[in-house]
C-alpha atoms as a PDB file:
ATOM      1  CA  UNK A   1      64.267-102.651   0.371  1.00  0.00           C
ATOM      2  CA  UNK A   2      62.948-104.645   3.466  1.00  0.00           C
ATOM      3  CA  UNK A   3      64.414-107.707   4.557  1.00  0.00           C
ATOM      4  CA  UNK A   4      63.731-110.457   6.964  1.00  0.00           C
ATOM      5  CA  UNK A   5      66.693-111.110   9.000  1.00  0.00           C
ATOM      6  CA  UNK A   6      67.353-114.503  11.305  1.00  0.00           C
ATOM      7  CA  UNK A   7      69.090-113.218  14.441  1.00  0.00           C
ATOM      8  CA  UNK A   8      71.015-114.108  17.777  1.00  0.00           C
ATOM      9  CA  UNK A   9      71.582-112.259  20.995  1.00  0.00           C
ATOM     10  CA  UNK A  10      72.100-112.392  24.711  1.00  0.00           C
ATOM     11  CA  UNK A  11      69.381-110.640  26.766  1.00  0.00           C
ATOM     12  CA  UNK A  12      69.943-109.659  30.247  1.00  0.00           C
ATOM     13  CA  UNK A  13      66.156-110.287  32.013  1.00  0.00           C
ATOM     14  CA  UNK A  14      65.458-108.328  34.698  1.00  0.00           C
ATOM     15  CA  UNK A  15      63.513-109.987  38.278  1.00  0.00           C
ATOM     16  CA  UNK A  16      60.675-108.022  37.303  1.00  0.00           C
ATOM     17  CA  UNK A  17      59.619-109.128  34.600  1.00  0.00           C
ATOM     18  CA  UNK A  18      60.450-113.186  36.054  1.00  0.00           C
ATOM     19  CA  UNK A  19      56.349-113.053  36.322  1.00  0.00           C
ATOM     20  CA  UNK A  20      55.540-112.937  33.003  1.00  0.00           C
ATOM     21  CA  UNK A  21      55.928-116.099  30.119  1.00  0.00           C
ATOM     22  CA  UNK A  22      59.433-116.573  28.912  1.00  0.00           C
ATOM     23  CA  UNK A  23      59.008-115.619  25.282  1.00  0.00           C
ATOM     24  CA  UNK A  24      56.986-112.491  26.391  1.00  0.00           C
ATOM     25  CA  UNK A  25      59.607-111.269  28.725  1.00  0.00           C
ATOM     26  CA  UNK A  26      62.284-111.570  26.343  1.00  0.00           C
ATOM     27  CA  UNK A  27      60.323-110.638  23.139  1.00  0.00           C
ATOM     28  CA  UNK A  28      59.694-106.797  25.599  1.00  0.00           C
ATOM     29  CA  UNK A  29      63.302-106.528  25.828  1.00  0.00           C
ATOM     30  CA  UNK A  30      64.540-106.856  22.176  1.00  0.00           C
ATOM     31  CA  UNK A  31      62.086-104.792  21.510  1.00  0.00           C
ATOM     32  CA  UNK A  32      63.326-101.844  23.446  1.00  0.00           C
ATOM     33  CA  UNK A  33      66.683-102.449  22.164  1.00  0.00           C
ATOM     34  CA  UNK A  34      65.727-103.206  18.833  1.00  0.00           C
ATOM     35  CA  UNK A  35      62.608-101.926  17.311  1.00  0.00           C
ATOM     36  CA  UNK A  36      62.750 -98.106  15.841  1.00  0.00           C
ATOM     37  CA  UNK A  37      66.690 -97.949  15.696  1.00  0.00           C
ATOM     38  CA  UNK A  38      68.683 -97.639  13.154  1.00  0.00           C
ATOM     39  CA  UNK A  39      71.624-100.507  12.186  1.00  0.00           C
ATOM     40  CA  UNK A  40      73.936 -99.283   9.349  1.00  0.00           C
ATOM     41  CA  UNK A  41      73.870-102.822   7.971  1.00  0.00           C
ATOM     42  CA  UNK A  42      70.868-103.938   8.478  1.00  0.00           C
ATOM     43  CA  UNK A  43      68.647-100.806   8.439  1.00  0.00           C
ATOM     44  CA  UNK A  44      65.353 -99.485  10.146  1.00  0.00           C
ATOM     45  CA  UNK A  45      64.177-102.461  12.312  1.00  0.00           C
ATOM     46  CA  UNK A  46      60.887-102.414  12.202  1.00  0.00           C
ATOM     47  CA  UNK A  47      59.589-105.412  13.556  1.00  0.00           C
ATOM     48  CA  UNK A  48      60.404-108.435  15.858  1.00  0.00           C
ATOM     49  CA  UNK A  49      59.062-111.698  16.307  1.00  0.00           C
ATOM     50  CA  UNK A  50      59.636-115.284  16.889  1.00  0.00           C
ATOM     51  CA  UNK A  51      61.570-114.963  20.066  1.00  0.00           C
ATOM     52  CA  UNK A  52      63.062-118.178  21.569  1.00  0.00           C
ATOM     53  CA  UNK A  53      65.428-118.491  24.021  1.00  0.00           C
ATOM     54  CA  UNK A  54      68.255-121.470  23.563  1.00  0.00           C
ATOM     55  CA  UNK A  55      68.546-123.125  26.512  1.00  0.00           C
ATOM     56  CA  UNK A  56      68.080-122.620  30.245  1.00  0.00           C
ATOM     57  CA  UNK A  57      68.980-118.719  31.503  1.00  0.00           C
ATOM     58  CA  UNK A  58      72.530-118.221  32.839  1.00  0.00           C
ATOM     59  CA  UNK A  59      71.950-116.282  36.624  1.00  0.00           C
ATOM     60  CA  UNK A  60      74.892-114.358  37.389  1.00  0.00           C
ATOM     61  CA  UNK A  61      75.574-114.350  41.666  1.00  0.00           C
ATOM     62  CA  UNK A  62      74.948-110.560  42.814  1.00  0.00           C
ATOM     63  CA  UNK A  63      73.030-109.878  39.728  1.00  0.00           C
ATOM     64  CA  UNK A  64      69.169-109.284  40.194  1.00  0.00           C
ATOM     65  CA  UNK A  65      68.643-110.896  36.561  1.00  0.00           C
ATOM     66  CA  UNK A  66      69.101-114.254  34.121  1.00  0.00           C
ATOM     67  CA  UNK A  67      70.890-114.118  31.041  1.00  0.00           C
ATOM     68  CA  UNK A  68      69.576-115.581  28.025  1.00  0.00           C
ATOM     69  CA  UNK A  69      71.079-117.014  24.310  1.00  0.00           C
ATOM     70  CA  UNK A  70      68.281-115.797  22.386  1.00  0.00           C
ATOM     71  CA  UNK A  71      67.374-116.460  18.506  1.00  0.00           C
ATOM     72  CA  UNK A  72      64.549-114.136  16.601  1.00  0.00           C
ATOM     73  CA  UNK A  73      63.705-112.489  13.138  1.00  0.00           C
ATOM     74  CA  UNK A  74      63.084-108.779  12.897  1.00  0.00           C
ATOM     75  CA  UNK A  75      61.623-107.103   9.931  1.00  0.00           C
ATOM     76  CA  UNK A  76      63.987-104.129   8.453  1.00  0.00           C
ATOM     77  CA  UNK A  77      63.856-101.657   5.484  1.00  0.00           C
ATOM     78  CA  UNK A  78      67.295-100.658   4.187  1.00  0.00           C
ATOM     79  CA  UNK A  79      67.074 -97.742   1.200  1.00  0.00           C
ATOM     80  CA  UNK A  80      69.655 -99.453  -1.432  1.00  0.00           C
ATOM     81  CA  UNK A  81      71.266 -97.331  -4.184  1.00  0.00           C
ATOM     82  CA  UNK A  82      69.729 -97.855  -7.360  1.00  0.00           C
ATOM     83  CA  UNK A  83      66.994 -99.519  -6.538  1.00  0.00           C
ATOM     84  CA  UNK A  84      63.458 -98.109  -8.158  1.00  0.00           C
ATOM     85  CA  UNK A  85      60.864 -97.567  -5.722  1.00  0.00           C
ATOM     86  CA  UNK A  86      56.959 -96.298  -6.429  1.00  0.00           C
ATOM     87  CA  UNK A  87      56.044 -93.945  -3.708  1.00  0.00           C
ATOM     88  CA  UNK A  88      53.450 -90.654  -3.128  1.00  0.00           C
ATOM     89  CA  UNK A  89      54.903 -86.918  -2.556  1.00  0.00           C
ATOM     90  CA  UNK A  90      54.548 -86.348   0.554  1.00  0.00           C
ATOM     91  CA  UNK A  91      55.688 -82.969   1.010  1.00  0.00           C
ATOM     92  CA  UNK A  92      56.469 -79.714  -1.882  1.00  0.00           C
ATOM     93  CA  UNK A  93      59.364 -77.268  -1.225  1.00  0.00           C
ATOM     94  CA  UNK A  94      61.029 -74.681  -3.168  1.00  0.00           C
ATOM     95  CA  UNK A  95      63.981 -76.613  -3.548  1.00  0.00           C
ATOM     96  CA  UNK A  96      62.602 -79.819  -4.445  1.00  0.00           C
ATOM     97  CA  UNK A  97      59.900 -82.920  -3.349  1.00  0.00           C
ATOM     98  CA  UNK A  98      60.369 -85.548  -0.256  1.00  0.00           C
ATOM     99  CA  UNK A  99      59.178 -89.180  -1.267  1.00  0.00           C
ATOM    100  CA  UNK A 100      58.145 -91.310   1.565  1.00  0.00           C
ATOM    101  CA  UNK A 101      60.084 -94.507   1.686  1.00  0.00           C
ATOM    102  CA  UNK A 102      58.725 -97.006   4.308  1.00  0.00           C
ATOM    103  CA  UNK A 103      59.573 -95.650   7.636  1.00  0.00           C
ATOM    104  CA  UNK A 104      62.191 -92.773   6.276  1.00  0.00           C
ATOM    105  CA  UNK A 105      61.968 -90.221   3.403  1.00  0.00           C
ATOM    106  CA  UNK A 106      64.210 -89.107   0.722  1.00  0.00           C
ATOM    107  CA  UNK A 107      64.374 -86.104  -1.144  1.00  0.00           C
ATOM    108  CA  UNK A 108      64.312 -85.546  -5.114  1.00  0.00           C
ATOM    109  CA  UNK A 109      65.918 -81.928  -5.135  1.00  0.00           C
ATOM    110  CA  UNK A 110      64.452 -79.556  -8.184  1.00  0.00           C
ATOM    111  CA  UNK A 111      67.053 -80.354 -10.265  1.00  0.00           C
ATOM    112  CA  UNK A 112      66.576 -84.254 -10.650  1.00  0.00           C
ATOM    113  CA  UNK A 113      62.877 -83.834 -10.701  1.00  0.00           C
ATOM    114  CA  UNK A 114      62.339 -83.438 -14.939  1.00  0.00           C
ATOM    115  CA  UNK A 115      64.323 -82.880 -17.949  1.00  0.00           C
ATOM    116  CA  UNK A 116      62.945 -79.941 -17.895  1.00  0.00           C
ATOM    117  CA  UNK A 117      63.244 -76.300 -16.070  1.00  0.00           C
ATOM    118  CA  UNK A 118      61.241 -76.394 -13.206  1.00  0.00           C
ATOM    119  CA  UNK A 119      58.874 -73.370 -11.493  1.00  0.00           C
ATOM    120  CA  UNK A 120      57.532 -73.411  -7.864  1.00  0.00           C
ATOM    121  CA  UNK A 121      54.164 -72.240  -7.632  1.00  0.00           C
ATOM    122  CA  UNK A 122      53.834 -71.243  -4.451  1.00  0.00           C
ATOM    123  CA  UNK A 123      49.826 -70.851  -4.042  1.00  0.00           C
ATOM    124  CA  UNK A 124      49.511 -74.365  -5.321  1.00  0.00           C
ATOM    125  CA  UNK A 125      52.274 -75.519  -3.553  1.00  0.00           C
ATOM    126  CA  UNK A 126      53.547 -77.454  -6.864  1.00  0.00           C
ATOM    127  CA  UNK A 127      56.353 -77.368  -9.820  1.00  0.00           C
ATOM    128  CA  UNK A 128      55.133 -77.031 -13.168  1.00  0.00           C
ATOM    129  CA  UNK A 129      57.308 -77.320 -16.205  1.00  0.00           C
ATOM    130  CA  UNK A 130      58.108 -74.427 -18.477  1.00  0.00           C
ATOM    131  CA  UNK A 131      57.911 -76.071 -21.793  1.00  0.00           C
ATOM    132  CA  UNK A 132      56.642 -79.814 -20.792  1.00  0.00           C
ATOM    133  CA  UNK A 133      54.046 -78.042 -18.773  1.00  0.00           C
ATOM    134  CA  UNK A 134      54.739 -81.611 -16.389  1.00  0.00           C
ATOM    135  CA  UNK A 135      53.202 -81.110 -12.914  1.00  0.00           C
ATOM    136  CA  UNK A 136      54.162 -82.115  -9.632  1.00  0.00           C
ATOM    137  CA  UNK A 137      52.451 -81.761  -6.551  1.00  0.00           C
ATOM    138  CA  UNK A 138      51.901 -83.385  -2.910  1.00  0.00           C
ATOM    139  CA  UNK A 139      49.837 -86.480  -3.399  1.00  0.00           C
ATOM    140  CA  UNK A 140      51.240 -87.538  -6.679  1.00  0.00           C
ATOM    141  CA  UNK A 141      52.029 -90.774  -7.067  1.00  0.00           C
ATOM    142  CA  UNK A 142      55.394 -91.269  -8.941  1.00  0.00           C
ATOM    143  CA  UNK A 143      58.451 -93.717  -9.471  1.00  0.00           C
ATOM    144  CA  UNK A 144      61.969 -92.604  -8.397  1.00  0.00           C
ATOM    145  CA  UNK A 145      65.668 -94.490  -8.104  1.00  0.00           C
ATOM    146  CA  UNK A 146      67.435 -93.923  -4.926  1.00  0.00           C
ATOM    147  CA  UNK A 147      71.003 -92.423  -5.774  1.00  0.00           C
ATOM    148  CA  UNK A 148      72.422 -91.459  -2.385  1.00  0.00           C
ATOM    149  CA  UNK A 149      72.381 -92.484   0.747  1.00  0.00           C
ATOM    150  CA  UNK A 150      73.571 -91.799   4.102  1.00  0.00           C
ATOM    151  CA  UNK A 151      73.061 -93.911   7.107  1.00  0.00           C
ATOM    152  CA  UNK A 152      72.863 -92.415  10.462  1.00  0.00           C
ATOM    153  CA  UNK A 153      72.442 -92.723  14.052  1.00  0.00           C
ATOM    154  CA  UNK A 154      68.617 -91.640  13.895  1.00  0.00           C
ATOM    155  CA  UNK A 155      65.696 -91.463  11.601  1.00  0.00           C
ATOM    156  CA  UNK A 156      65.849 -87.470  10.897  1.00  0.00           C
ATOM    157  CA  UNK A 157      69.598 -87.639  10.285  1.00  0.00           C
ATOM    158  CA  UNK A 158      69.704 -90.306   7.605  1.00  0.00           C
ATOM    159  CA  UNK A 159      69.492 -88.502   4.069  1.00  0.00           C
ATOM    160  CA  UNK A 160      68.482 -90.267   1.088  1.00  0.00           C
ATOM    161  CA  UNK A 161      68.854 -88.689  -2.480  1.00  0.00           C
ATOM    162  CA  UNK A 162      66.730 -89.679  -5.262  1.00  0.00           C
ATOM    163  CA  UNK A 163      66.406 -88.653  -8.988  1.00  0.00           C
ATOM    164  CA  UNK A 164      63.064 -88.905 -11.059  1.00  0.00           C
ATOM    165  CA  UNK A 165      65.050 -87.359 -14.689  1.00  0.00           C
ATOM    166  CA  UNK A 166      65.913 -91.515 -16.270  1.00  0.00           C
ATOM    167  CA  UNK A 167      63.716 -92.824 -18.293  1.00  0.00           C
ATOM    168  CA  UNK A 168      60.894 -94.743 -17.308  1.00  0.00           C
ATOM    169  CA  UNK A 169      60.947 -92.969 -14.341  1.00  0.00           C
ATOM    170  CA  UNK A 170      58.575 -89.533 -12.661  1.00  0.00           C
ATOM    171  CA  UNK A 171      54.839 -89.594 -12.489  1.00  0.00           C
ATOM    172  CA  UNK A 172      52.089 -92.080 -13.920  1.00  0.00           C
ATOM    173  CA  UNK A 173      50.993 -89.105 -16.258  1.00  0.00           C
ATOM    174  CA  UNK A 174      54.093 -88.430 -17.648  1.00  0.00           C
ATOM    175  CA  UNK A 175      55.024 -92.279 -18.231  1.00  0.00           C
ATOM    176  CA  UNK A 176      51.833 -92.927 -19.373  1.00  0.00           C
ATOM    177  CA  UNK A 177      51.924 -89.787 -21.898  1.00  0.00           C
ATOM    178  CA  UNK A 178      55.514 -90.952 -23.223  1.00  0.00           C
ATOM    179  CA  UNK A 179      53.640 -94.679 -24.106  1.00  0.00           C
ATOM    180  CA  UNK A 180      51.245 -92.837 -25.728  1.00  0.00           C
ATOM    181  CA  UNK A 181      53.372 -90.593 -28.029  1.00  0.00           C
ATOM    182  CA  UNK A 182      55.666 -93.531 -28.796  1.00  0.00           C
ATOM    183  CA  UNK A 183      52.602 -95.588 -29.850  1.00  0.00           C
ATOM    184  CA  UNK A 184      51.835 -92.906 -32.337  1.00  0.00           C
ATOM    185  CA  UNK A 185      52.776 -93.471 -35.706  1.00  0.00           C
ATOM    186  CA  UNK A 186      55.665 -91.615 -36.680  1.00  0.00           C
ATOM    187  CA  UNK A 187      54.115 -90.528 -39.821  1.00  0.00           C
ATOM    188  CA  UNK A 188      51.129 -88.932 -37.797  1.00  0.00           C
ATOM    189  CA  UNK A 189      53.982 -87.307 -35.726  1.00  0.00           C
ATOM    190  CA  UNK A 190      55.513 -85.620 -38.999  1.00  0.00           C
ATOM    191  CA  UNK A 191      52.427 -84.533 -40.338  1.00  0.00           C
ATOM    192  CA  UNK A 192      51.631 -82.596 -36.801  1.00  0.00           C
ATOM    193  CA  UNK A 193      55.042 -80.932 -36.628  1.00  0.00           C
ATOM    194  CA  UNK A 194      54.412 -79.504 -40.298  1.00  0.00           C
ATOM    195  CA  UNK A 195      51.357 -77.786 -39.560  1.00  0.00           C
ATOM    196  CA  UNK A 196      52.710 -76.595 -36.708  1.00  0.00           C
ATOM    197  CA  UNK A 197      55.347 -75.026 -38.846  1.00  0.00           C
END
């Protein structure tokens, strides 16, 4: 889920960077501290903006810099558990799909893919279902509920699980199919498992 998150900090500003406009010297430094890290509460920041400092700089004697109360909003995506999010595959393995979720992705191992048993096709690079015949391959854009996750220090070591097997959940052709077949009268439905008998 992304968020939009009011902030306050002190920033230590350099003598360098004394040349350039206030909010612009300040605004470079969050960002370095900031932007592309991970905060277990908050998330992924992704963005920052709407520096302003509060009051004049404190300058500390011996110290080639000013320090500065500073108030800003960055932009952050934290995955939440349970929440439903509509994504593309974005990469097949044998052991199951990765989903890309905003600046991270999460994995939907084989067995949380279908209600179904699952093959890896390894020239297509997809999973095909043995008696669904559902298909899943890179590309495919499906809906999936986050079930795990684990914050971390770093991008790459932050693992989120997901699951596609609720209903209402898995790839527009198999949600749309479902509508489909509940939309069909059940008397229709009879008469086609009799002659299939």
């Amino acid at each position: 889920m992304y968020f939009v998150l009011s902030c306050k900090d002190k920033v230590r500003l350099p003598a360098q960077l004394f040349s350039l406009k206030l909010e612009d010297a300040l605004t470079q430094m969050l960002r370095e501290r900031y932007e592309r890290r991970i905060d277990k509460d908050a998330g992924v920041v992704l963005a920052l903006w709407n520096v302003k400092a509060e009051g004049d700089g404190l300058v500390v004697p011996g110290d080639n810099a000013a320090y500065y109360d500073v108030s800003f909003d960055v932009l952050a995506y934290h995955p939440m558990i349970n929440e439903v999010v509509e994504t593309d595959v974005s990469e097949v393995v044998e052991f199951g799909v990765f989903l890309r979720l905003g600046p991270m992705e999460g994995l939907v191992h084989l067995s949380q893919i279908a209600n179904d048993f699952l093959s890896f096709n390894k020239k297509t690079m997809s999973f095909v279902g043995r008696e669904s015949k559902k298909s899943l391959k890179k590309g495919d854009h499906v809906f999936a509920k986050i079930s795990t996750v684990s914050m971390k220090a770093t991008i790459p070591e932050t693992k989120i699980g997901l699951t596609m097997r609720p209903e209402g959940l898995g790839k527009d052709e198999w949600l749309a199919a479902k509508k489909e077949e509940e939309k069909e009268p059940k008397e229709a439905k009879k008469k086609k498992e009799e002659k299939a008998s």
